[in-house]
C-alpha atoms as a PDB file:
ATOM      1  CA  UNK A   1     -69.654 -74.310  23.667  1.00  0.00           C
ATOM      2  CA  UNK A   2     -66.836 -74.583  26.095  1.00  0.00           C
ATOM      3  CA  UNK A   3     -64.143 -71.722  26.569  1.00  0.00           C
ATOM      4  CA  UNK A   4     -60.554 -73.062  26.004  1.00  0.00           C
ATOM      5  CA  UNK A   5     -59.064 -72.645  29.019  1.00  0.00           C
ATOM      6  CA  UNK A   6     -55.361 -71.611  29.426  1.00  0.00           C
ATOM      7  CA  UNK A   7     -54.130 -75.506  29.708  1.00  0.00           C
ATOM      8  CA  UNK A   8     -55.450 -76.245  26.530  1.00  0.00           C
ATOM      9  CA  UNK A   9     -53.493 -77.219  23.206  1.00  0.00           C
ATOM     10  CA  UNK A  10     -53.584 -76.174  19.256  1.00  0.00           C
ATOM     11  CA  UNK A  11     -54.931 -79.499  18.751  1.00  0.00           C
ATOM     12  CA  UNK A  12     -57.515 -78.645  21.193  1.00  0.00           C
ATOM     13  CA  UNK A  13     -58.939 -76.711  18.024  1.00  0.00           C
ATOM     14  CA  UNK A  14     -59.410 -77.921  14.624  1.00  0.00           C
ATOM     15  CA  UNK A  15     -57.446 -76.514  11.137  1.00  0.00           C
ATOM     16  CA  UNK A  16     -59.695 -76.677   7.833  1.00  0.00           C
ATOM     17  CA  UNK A  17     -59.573 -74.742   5.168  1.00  0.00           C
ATOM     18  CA  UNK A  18     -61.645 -71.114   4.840  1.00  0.00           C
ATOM     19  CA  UNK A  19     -65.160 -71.359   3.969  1.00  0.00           C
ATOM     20  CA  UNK A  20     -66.713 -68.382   2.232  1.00  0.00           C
ATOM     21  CA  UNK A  21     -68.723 -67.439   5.039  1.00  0.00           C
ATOM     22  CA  UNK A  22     -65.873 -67.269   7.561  1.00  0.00           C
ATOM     23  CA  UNK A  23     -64.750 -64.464   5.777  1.00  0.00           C
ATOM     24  CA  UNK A  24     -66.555 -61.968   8.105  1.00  0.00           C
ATOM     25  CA  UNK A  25     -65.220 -63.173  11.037  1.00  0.00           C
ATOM     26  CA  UNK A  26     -61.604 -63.890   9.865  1.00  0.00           C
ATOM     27  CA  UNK A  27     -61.668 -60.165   8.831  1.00  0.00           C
ATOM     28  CA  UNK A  28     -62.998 -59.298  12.436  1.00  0.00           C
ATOM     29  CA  UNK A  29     -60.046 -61.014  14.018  1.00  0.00           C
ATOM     30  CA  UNK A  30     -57.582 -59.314  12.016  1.00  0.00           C
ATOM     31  CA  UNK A  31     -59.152 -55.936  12.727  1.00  0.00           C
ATOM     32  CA  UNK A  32     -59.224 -57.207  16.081  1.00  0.00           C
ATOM     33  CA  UNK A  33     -55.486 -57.845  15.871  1.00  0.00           C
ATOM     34  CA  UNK A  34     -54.884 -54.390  13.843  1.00  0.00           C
ATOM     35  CA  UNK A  35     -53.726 -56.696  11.401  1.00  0.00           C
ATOM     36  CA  UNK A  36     -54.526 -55.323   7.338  1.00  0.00           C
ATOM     37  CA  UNK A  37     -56.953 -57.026   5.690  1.00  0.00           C
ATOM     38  CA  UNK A  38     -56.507 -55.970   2.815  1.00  0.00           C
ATOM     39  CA  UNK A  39     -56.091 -58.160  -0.168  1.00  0.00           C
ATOM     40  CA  UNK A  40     -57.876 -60.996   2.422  1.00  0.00           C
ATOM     41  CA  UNK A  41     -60.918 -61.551   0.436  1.00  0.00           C
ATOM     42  CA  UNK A  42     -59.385 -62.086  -2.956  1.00  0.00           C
ATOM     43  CA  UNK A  43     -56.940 -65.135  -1.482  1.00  0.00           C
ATOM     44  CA  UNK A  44     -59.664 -66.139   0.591  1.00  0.00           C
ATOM     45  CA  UNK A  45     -59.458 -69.530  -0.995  1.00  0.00           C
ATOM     46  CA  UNK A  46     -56.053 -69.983   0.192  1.00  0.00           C
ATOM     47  CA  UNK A  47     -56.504 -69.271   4.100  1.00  0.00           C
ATOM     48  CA  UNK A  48     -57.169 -71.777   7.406  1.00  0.00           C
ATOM     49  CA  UNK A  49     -59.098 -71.330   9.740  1.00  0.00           C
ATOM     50  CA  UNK A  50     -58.858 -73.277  13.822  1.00  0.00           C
ATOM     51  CA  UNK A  51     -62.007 -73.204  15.040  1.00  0.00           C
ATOM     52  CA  UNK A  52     -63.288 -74.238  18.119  1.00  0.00           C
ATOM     53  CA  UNK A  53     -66.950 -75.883  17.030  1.00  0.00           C
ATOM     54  CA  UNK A  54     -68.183 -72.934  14.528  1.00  0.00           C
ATOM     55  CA  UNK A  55     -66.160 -70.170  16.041  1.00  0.00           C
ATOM     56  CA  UNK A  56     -63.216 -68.952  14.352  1.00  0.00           C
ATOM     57  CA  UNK A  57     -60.031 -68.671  17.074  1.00  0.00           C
ATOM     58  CA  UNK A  58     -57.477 -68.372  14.408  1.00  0.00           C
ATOM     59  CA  UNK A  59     -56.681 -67.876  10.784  1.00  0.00           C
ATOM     60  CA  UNK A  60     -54.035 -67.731   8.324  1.00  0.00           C
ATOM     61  CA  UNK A  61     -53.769 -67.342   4.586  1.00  0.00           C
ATOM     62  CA  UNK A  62     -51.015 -66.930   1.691  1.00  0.00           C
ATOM     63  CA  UNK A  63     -51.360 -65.872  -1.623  1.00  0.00           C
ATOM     64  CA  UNK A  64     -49.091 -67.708  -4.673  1.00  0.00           C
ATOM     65  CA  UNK A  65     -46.949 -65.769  -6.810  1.00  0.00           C
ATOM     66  CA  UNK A  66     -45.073 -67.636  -9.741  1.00  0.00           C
ATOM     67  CA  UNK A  67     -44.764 -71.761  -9.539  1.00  0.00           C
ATOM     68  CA  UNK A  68     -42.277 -70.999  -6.545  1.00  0.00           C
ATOM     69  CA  UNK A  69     -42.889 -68.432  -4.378  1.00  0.00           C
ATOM     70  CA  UNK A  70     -45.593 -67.524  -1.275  1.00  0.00           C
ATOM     71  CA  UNK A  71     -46.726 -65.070   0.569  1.00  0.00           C
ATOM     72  CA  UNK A  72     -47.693 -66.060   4.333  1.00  0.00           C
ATOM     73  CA  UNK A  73     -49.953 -63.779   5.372  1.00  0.00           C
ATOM     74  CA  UNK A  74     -52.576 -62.731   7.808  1.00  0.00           C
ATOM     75  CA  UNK A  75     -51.582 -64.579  10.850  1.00  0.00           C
ATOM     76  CA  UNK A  76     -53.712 -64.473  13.876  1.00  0.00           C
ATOM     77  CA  UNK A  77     -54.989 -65.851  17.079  1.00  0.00           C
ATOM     78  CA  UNK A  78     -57.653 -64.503  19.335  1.00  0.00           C
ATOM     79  CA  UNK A  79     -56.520 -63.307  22.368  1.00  0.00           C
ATOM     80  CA  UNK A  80     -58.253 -65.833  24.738  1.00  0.00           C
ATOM     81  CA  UNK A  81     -56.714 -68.599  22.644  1.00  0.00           C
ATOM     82  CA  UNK A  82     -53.042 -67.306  22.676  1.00  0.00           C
ATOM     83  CA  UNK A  83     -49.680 -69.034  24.194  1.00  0.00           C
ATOM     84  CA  UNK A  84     -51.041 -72.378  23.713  1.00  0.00           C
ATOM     85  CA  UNK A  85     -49.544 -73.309  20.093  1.00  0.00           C
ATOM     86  CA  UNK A  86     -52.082 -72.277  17.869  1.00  0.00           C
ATOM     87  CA  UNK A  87     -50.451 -69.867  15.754  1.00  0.00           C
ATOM     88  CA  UNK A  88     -47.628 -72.250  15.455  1.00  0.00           C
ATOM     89  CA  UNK A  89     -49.720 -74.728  14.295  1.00  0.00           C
ATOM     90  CA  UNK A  90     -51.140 -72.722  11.831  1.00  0.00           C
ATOM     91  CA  UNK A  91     -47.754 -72.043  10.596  1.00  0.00           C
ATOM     92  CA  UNK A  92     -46.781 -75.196  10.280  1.00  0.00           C
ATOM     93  CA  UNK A  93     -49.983 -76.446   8.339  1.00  0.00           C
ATOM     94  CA  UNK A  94     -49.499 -73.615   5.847  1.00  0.00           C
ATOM     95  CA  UNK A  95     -45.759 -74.474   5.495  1.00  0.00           C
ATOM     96  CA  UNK A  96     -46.626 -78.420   4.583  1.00  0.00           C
ATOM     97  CA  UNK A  97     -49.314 -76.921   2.174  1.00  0.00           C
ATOM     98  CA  UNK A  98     -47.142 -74.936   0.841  1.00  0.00           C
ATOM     99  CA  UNK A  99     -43.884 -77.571   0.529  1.00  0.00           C
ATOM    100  CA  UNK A 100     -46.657 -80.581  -1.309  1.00  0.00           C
ATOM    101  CA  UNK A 101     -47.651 -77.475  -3.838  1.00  0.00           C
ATOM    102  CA  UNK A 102     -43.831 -77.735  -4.734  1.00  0.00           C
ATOM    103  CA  UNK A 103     -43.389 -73.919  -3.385  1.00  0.00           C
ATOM    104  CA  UNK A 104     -39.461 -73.180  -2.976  1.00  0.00           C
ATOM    105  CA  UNK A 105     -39.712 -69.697  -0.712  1.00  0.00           C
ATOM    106  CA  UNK A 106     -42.174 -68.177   1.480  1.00  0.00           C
ATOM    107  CA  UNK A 107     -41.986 -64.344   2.016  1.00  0.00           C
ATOM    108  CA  UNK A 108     -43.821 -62.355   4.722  1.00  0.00           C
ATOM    109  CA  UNK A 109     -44.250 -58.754   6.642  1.00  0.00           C
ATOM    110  CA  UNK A 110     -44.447 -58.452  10.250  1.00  0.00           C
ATOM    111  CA  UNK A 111     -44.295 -55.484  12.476  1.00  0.00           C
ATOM    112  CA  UNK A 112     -44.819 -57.132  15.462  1.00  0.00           C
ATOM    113  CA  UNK A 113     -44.051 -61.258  15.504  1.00  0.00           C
ATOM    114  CA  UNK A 114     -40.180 -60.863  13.569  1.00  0.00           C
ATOM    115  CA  UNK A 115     -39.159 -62.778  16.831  1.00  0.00           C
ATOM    116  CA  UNK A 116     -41.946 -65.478  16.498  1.00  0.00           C
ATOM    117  CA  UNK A 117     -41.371 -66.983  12.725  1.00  0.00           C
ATOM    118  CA  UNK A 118     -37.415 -67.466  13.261  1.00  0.00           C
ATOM    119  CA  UNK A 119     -38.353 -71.158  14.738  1.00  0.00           C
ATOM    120  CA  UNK A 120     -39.483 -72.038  11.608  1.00  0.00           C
ATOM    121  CA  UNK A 121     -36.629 -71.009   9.625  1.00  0.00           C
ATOM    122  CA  UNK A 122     -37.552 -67.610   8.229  1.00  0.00           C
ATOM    123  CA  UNK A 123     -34.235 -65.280   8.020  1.00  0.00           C
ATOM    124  CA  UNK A 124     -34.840 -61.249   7.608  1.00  0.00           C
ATOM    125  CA  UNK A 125     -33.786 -59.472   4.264  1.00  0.00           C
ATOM    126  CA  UNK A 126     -34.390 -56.042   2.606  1.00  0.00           C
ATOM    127  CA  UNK A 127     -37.605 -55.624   1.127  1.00  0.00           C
ATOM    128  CA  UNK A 128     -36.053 -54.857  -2.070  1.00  0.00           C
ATOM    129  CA  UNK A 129     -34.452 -58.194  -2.041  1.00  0.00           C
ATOM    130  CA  UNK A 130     -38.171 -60.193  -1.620  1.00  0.00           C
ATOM    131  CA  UNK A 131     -39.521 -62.017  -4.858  1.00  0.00           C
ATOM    132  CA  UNK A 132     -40.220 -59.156  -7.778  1.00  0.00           C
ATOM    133  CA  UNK A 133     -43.702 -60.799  -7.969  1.00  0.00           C
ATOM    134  CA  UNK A 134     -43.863 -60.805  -4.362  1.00  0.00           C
ATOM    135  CA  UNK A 135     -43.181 -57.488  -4.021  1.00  0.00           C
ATOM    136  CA  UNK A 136     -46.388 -56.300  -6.498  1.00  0.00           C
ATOM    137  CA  UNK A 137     -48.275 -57.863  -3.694  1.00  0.00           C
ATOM    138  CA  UNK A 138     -50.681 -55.719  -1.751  1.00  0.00           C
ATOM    139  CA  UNK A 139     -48.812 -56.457   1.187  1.00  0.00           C
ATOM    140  CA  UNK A 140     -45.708 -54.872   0.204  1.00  0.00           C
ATOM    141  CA  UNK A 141     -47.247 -52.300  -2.182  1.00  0.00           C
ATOM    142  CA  UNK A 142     -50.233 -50.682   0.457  1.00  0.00           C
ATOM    143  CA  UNK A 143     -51.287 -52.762   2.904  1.00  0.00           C
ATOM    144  CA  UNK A 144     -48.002 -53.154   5.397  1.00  0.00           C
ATOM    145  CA  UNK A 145     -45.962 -49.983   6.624  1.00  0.00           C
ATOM    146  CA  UNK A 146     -42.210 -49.668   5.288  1.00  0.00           C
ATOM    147  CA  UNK A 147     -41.434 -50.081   9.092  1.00  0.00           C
ATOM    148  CA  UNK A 148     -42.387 -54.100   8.529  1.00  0.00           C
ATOM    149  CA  UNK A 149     -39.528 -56.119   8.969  1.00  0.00           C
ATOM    150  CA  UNK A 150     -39.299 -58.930   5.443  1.00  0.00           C
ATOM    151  CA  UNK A 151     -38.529 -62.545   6.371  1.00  0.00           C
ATOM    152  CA  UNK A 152     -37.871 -65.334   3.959  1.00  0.00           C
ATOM    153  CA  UNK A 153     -37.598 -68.865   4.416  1.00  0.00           C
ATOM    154  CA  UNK A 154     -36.383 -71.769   2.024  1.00  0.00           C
ATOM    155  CA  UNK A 155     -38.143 -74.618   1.681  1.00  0.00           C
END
Protein backbone atom coordinates (compact mmCIF):
# COMPACT_ATOMS: atom_id res chain seq x y z
CA UNK A 1 0.00 0.00 0.00
CA UNK A 2 1.23 3.37 -1.03
CA UNK A 3 1.86 6.29 1.56
CA UNK A 4 -0.17 9.45 0.63
CA UNK A 5 2.21 11.78 -0.01
CA UNK A 6 1.85 15.51 0.93
CA UNK A 7 0.36 16.47 -2.76
CA UNK A 8 -2.33 14.24 -2.35
CA UNK A 9 -6.21 15.08 -1.99
CA UNK A 10 -9.32 13.94 0.40
CA UNK A 11 -10.54 12.25 -2.56
CA UNK A 12 -7.31 10.55 -2.73
CA UNK A 13 -9.02 8.43 0.16
CA UNK A 14 -12.33 6.91 0.24
CA UNK A 15 -15.50 7.89 2.87
CA UNK A 16 -17.83 4.78 3.83
CA UNK A 17 -19.55 4.28 6.60
CA UNK A 18 -17.95 2.48 10.03
CA UNK A 19 -17.77 -1.14 10.00
CA UNK A 20 -17.80 -2.90 13.34
CA UNK A 21 -14.38 -3.94 13.14
CA UNK A 22 -12.92 -0.48 12.49
CA UNK A 23 -13.85 0.29 15.79
CA UNK A 24 -10.37 -0.58 17.21
CA UNK A 25 -8.58 1.45 15.08
CA UNK A 26 -10.94 4.51 14.96
CA UNK A 27 -10.53 4.43 18.80
CA UNK A 28 -6.63 4.27 18.27
CA UNK A 29 -6.70 7.41 16.20
CA UNK A 30 -8.60 9.32 18.59
CA UNK A 31 -6.32 8.28 21.43
CA UNK A 32 -3.77 9.07 19.03
CA UNK A 33 -5.28 12.54 18.64
CA UNK A 34 -6.04 12.79 22.62
CA UNK A 35 -9.36 13.02 21.38
CA UNK A 36 -12.25 11.19 24.10
CA UNK A 37 -13.60 8.27 23.02
CA UNK A 38 -15.91 7.95 25.06
CA UNK A 39 -19.45 7.33 24.10
CA UNK A 40 -17.63 6.15 20.46
CA UNK A 41 -18.69 2.63 20.56
CA UNK A 42 -22.34 3.08 21.33
CA UNK A 43 -22.83 5.61 18.04
CA UNK A 44 -20.54 3.53 16.27
CA UNK A 45 -23.21 3.01 13.68
CA UNK A 46 -23.32 6.57 12.95
CA UNK A 47 -19.47 7.32 12.19
CA UNK A 48 -17.22 7.44 8.64
CA UNK A 49 -14.42 6.30 8.15
CA UNK A 50 -11.56 7.56 4.88
CA UNK A 51 -9.52 4.91 4.40
CA UNK A 52 -6.78 4.49 2.28
CA UNK A 53 -7.25 0.56 1.02
CA UNK A 54 -8.06 -1.12 4.62
CA UNK A 55 -6.34 1.46 6.72
CA UNK A 56 -8.27 3.88 8.57
CA UNK A 57 -6.70 7.72 7.96
CA UNK A 58 -9.71 9.42 9.29
CA UNK A 59 -12.99 9.17 11.08
CA UNK A 60 -15.90 11.00 12.19
CA UNK A 61 -19.16 10.21 13.91
CA UNK A 62 -22.40 12.04 15.43
CA UNK A 63 -24.87 10.84 17.60
CA UNK A 64 -28.89 11.99 17.06
CA UNK A 65 -30.73 13.57 19.71
CA UNK A 66 -34.55 14.38 19.09
CA UNK A 67 -35.92 14.42 15.18
CA UNK A 68 -33.73 17.71 14.90
CA UNK A 69 -30.71 17.95 16.49
CA UNK A 70 -26.84 16.32 16.13
CA UNK A 71 -24.00 15.96 17.72
CA UNK A 72 -20.73 16.04 15.40
CA UNK A 73 -18.33 14.35 17.08
CA UNK A 74 -15.02 12.63 17.09
CA UNK A 75 -13.27 14.31 14.31
CA UNK A 76 -9.92 13.16 13.24
CA UNK A 77 -7.19 12.75 10.76
CA UNK A 78 -3.92 10.96 11.12
CA UNK A 79 -1.14 13.00 11.18
CA UNK A 80 0.58 11.84 7.91
CA UNK A 81 -2.71 12.49 6.14
CA UNK A 82 -3.31 16.11 7.46
CA UNK A 83 -3.56 19.62 5.41
CA UNK A 84 -4.77 17.93 2.42
CA UNK A 85 -8.75 18.25 2.91
CA UNK A 86 -9.61 15.27 4.59
CA UNK A 87 -11.12 16.40 7.65
CA UNK A 88 -13.06 18.83 5.63
CA UNK A 89 -14.35 16.31 3.67
CA UNK A 90 -15.41 14.40 6.38
CA UNK A 91 -17.26 17.33 7.57
CA UNK A 92 -18.95 17.93 4.78
CA UNK A 93 -20.17 14.22 4.20
CA UNK A 94 -21.52 14.18 7.75
CA UNK A 95 -23.24 17.58 7.21
CA UNK A 96 -25.19 16.19 3.83
CA UNK A 97 -26.00 13.05 6.00
CA UNK A 98 -27.13 14.89 8.40
CA UNK A 99 -29.30 17.71 6.17
CA UNK A 100 -31.17 14.31 3.93
CA UNK A 101 -32.03 12.87 7.70
CA UNK A 102 -34.04 16.24 7.91
CA UNK A 103 -31.63 17.34 11.00
CA UNK A 104 -32.16 21.26 11.68
CA UNK A 105 -28.85 21.94 14.10
CA UNK A 106 -25.64 20.33 14.65
CA UNK A 107 -23.86 20.95 18.03
CA UNK A 108 -20.21 20.13 18.85
CA UNK A 109 -17.11 20.54 21.50
CA UNK A 110 -13.74 21.42 20.48
CA UNK A 111 -10.76 22.43 22.45
CA UNK A 112 -8.54 22.66 19.82
CA UNK A 113 -10.19 23.09 15.99
CA UNK A 114 -12.91 26.26 17.18
CA UNK A 115 -10.99 28.03 14.26
CA UNK A 116 -11.42 25.07 11.77
CA UNK A 117 -15.47 24.42 11.74
CA UNK A 118 -16.33 28.31 11.23
CA UNK A 119 -16.05 27.56 7.23
CA UNK A 120 -18.80 25.52 7.49
CA UNK A 121 -21.04 27.75 9.27
CA UNK A 122 -20.81 26.73 12.90
CA UNK A 123 -21.15 30.01 15.27
CA UNK A 124 -19.91 29.62 19.15
CA UNK A 125 -22.56 29.80 22.05
CA UNK A 126 -22.64 29.01 25.82
CA UNK A 127 -22.86 25.54 26.63
CA UNK A 128 -25.88 26.16 28.55
CA UNK A 129 -27.51 27.45 25.49
CA UNK A 130 -26.75 23.87 23.34
CA UNK A 131 -29.87 21.51 22.76
CA UNK A 132 -31.24 20.22 26.46
CA UNK A 133 -30.96 16.72 24.87
CA UNK A 134 -27.72 17.60 23.56
CA UNK A 135 -26.44 18.60 26.56
CA UNK A 136 -27.28 14.91 28.45
CA UNK A 137 -24.78 13.80 25.92
CA UNK A 138 -21.59 12.22 27.13
CA UNK A 139 -19.79 14.80 25.45
CA UNK A 140 -21.02 17.60 27.39
CA UNK A 141 -21.78 15.64 30.59
CA UNK A 142 -17.98 13.67 31.05
CA UNK A 143 -16.23 13.21 28.19
CA UNK A 144 -15.13 17.03 27.04
CA UNK A 145 -13.52 19.57 29.63
CA UNK A 146 -15.70 22.79 30.53
CA UNK A 147 -12.70 24.59 28.80
CA UNK A 148 -14.34 23.22 25.23
CA UNK A 149 -15.51 25.92 23.28
CA UNK A 150 -19.70 24.92 21.94
CA UNK A 151 -20.38 25.64 18.26
CA UNK A 152 -23.70 25.37 16.55
CA UNK A 153 -24.62 25.49 13.11
CA UNK A 154 -28.13 25.74 11.30
CA UNK A 155 -28.92 23.75 8.71
Amino acid sequence: MAEVSAGRRAADAGIVRARPRDLEPVLALLGQASLPGDGVAEHFENFLVAREGERIVGAVGWERYGQSALLLRSLVVAPAHRRWGLGQALTERLLEEARAQGVRRVFLLTETAAGFFPRFGFKPLRRDEADPTVRRSVEFTTACPDSAVCLRLDL
